[in-house]
Protein backbone atom coordinates (compact mmCIF):
# COMPACT_ATOMS: atom_id res chain seq x y z
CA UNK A 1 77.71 191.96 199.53
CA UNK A 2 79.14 188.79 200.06
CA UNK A 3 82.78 187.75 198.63
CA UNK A 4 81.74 185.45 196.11
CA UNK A 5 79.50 187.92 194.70
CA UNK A 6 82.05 190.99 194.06
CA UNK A 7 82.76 192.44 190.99
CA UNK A 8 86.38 192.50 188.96
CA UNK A 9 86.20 196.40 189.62
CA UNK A 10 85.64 196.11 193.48
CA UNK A 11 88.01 192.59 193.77
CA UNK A 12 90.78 195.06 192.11
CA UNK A 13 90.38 198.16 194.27
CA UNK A 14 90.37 195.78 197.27
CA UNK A 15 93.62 194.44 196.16
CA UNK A 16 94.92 197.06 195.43
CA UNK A 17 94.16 198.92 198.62
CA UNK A 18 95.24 195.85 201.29
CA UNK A 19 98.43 195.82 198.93
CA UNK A 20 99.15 199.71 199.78
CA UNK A 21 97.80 199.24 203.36
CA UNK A 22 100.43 196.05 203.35
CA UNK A 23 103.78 198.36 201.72
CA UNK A 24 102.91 201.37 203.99
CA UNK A 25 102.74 198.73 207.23
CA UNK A 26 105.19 195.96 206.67
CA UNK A 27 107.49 197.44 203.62
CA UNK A 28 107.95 195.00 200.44
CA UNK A 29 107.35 191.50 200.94
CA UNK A 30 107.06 188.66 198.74
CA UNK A 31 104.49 187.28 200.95
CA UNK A 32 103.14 188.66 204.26
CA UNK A 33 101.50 186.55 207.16
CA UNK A 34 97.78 186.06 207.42
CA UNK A 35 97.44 188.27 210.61
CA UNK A 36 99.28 191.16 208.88
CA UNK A 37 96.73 190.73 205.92
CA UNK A 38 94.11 190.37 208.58
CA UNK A 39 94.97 193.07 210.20
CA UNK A 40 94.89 195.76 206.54
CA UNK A 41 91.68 194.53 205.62
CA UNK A 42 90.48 194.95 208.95
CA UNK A 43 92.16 198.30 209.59
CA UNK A 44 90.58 199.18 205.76
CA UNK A 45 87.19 198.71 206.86
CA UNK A 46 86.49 195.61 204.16
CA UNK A 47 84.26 193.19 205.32
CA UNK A 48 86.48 190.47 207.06
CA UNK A 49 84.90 187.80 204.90
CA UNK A 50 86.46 189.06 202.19
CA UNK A 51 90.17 188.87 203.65
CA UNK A 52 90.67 184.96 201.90
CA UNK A 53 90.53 186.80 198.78
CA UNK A 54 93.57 189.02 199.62
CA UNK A 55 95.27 185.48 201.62
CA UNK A 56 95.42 184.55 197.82
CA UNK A 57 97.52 187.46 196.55
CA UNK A 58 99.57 188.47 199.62
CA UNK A 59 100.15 185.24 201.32
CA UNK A 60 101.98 182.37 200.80
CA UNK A 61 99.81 178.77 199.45
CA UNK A 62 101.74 177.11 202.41
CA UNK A 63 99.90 179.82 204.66
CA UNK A 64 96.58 180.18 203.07
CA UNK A 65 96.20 176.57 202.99
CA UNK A 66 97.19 175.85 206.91
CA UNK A 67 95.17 179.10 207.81
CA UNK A 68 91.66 177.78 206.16
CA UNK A 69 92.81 173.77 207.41
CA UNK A 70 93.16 175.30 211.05
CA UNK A 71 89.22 176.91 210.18
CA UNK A 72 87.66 173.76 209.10
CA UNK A 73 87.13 175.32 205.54
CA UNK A 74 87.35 174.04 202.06
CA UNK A 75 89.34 177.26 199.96
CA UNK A 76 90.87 176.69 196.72
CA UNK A 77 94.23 178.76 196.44
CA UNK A 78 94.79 178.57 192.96
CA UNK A 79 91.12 179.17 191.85
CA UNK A 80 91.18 182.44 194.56
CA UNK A 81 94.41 183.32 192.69
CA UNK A 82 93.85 183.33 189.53
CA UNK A 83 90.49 184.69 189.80
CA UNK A 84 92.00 187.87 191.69
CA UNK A 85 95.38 188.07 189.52
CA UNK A 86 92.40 188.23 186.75
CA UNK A 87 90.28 190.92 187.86
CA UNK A 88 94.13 193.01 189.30
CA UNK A 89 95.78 192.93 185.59
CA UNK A 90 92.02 193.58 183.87
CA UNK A 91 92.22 189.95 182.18
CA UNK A 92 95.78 189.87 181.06
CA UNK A 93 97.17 186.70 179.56
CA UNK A 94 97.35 184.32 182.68
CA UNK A 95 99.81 181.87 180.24
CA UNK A 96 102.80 182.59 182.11
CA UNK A 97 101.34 183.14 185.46
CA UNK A 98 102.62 180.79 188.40
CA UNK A 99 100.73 180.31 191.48
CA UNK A 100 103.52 180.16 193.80
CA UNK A 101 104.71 183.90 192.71
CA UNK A 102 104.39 186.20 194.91
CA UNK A 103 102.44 189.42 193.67
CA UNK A 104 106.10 191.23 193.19
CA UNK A 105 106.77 188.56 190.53
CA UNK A 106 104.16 189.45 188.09
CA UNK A 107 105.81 190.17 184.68
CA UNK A 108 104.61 193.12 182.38
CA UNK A 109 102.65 194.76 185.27
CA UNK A 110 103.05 198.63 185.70
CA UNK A 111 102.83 198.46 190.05
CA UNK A 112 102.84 202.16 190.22
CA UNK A 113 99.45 201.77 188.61
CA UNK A 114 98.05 198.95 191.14
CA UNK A 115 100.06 200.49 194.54
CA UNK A 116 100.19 204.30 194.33
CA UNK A 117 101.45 204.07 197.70
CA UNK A 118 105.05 201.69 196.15
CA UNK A 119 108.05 204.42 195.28
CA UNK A 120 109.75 202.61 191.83
């Protein structure tokens, strides 16, 4: 199934699991490099077309955007963003939310929910 064409319910489990995959690798972060997000969904066994989505939570905009530049390709961080911070909090109010935060920013979000793998 191509990226574009994934559900909230499978966008969230794949964030969720590349963001356990990322804490059990590389510890907490508040952003990790593209070839360590790479690598998770890779060593996860996602399809690697779908790794931009998970650029957009784990990586910095400075990264995701020199990453696709380097590619030749046209990727909108903040639409990528928002449409995965949407389907990882199940819709929650996105009036506060800041694209530059990094995933441990999130306000009001229960992580031991999202990343079993995270000891609070």
């Amino acid at each position: 199934m191509p990226a574009c064409a994934t559900t909230p319910i499978e966008k969230r489990k794949f964030g969720k699991a590349v963001g356990d995959e990322l804490l059990r690798r590389h510890g907490k972060k508040r952003f990790y490099s593209i070839s360590e997000v790479k690598s998770a969904v890779k060593n996860l066994g996602f399809p690697l077309d779908w790794s931009c989505w998970a650029f957009s939570l784990y990586s910095s905009p400075a990264d995701f955007n020199a990453h696709h530049s380097a590619l030749g390709e046209v990727c909108n961080y903040a639409e990528m963003k928002a449409e995965m911070f949407d389907a990882m909090t199940e819709g929650a109010s996105s009036s506060w939310f800041d694209l530059d935060m990094s995933w441990l920013e999130w306000p009001d979000i229960d992580f031991s929910l999202i990343f079993d793998f995270f000891d609070w």
